[in-house]
Protein backbone atom coordinates (compact mmCIF):
# COMPACT_ATOMS: atom_id res chain seq x y z
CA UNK A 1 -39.64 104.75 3.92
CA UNK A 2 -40.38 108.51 2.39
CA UNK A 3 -38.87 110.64 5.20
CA UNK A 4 -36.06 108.36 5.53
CA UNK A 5 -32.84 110.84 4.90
CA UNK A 6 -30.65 107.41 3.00
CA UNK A 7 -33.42 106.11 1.27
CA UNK A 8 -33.67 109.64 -0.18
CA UNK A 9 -30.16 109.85 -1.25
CA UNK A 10 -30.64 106.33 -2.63
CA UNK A 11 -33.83 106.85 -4.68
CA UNK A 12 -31.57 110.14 -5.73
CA UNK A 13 -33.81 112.37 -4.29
CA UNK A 14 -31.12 114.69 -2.48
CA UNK A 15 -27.73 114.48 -3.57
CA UNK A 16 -24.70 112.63 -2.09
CA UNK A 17 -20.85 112.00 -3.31
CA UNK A 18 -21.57 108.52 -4.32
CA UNK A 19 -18.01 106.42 -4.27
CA UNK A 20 -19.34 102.84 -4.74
CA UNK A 21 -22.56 101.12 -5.50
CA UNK A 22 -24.08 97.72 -7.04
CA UNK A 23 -27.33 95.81 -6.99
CA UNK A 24 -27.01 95.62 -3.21
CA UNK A 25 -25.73 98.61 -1.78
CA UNK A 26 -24.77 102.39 -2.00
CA UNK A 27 -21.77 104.15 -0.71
CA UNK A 28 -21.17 107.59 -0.20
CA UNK A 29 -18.85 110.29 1.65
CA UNK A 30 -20.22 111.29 5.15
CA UNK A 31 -20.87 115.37 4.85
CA UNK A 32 -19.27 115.44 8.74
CA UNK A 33 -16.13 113.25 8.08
CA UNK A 34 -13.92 112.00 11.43
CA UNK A 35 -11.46 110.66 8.86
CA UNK A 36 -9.66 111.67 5.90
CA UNK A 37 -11.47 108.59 4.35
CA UNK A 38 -15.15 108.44 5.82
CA UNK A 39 -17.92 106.75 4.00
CA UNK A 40 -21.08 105.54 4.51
CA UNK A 41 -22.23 102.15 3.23
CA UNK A 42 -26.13 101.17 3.30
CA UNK A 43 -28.12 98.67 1.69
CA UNK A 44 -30.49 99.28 -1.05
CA UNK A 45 -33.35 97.73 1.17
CA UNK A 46 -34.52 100.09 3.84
CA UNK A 47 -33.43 98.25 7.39
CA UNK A 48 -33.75 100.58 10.25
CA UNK A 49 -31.22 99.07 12.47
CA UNK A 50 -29.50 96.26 13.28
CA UNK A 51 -32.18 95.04 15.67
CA UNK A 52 -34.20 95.03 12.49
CA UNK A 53 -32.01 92.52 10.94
CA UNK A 54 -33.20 89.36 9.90
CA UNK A 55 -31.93 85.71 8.49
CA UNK A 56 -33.01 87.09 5.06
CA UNK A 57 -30.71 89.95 5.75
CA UNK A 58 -27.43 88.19 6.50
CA UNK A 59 -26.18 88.13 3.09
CA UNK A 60 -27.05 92.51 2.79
CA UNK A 61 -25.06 92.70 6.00
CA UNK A 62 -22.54 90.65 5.36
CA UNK A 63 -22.25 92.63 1.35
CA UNK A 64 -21.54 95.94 2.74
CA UNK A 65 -18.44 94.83 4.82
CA UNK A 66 -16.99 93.34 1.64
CA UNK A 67 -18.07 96.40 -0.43
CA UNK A 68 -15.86 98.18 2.36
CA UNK A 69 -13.21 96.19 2.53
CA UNK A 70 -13.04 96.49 -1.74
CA UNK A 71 -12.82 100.53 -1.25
CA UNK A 72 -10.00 100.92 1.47
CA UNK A 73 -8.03 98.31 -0.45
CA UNK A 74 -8.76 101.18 -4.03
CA UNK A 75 -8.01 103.49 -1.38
CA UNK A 76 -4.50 102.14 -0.11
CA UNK A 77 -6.26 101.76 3.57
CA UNK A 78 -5.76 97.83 3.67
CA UNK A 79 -2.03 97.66 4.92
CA UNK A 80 -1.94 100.50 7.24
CA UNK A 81 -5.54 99.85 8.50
CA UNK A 82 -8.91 100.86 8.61
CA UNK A 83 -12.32 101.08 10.63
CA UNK A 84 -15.52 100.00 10.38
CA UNK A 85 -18.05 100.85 12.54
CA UNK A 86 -22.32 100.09 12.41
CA UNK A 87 -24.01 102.11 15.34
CA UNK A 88 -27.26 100.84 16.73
CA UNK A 89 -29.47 103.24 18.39
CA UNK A 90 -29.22 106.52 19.78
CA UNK A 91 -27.15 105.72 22.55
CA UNK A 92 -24.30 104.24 20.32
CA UNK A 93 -24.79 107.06 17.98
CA UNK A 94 -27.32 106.06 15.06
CA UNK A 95 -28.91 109.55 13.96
CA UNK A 96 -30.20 108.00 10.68
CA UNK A 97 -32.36 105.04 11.29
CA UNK A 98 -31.57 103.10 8.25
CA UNK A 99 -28.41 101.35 8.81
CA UNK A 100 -24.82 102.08 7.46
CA UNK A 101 -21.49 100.88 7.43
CA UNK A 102 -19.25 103.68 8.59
CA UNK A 103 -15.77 102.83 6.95
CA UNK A 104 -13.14 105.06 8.20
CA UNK A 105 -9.34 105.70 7.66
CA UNK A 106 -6.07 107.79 6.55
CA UNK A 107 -5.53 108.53 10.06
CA UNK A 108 -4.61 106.35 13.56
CA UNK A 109 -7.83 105.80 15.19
CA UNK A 110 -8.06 105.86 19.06
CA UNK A 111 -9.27 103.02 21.26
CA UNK A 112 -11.61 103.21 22.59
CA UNK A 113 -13.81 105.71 20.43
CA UNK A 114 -15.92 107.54 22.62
């Protein structure tokens, strides 16, 4: 998608703190962090949200929760604990409509959000 804002930070296009990325997926720091540890996970293919998902998308999906779960455990977030959050829609909070893991940690996170 051209106007898409991650797509653009994927096809390098406007700049990001990249962190982590493979074949599948790209993650990078959120520029409004709610953690000390806030980053963004999306998949390489454009998906706008999770209503968008598909069979052929299980294995994406299920990739960037694994790709997470690899950088809080780098980041010493795996035995104290971590979040990680995919919002659908603006109601729940989704300003970018391609979707993204939000991984966040290095502080205790309230229940329930918001």
């Amino acid at each position: 998608m051209s106007d898409c804002l991650f797509c653009k930070i994927r096809d390098g296009q406007i700049p990001a703190k990249v962190v982590y990325q493979d074949d599948t997926c790209l993650a990078f720091e959120d520029i409004n962090p709610q953690a000390p540890t806030h980053v963004l996970f999306i998949p390489r293919k454009h998906i706008a949200t999770v209503n968008d998902v598909t069979a052929a998308d299980e294995a994406t999906v299920g990739h960037l929760f694994t790709a997470a779960a690899k950088l809080a455990q780098q980041r010493g977030h795996d035995s104290n604990g971590y979040r990680v959050v995919m919002n659908t829609n603006r109601d729940a909070g989704q300003t970018v409509f391609h979707i993204h893991l939000h991984l966040l940690a290095g502080r205790p996170l309230m229940w329930p959000p918001g």
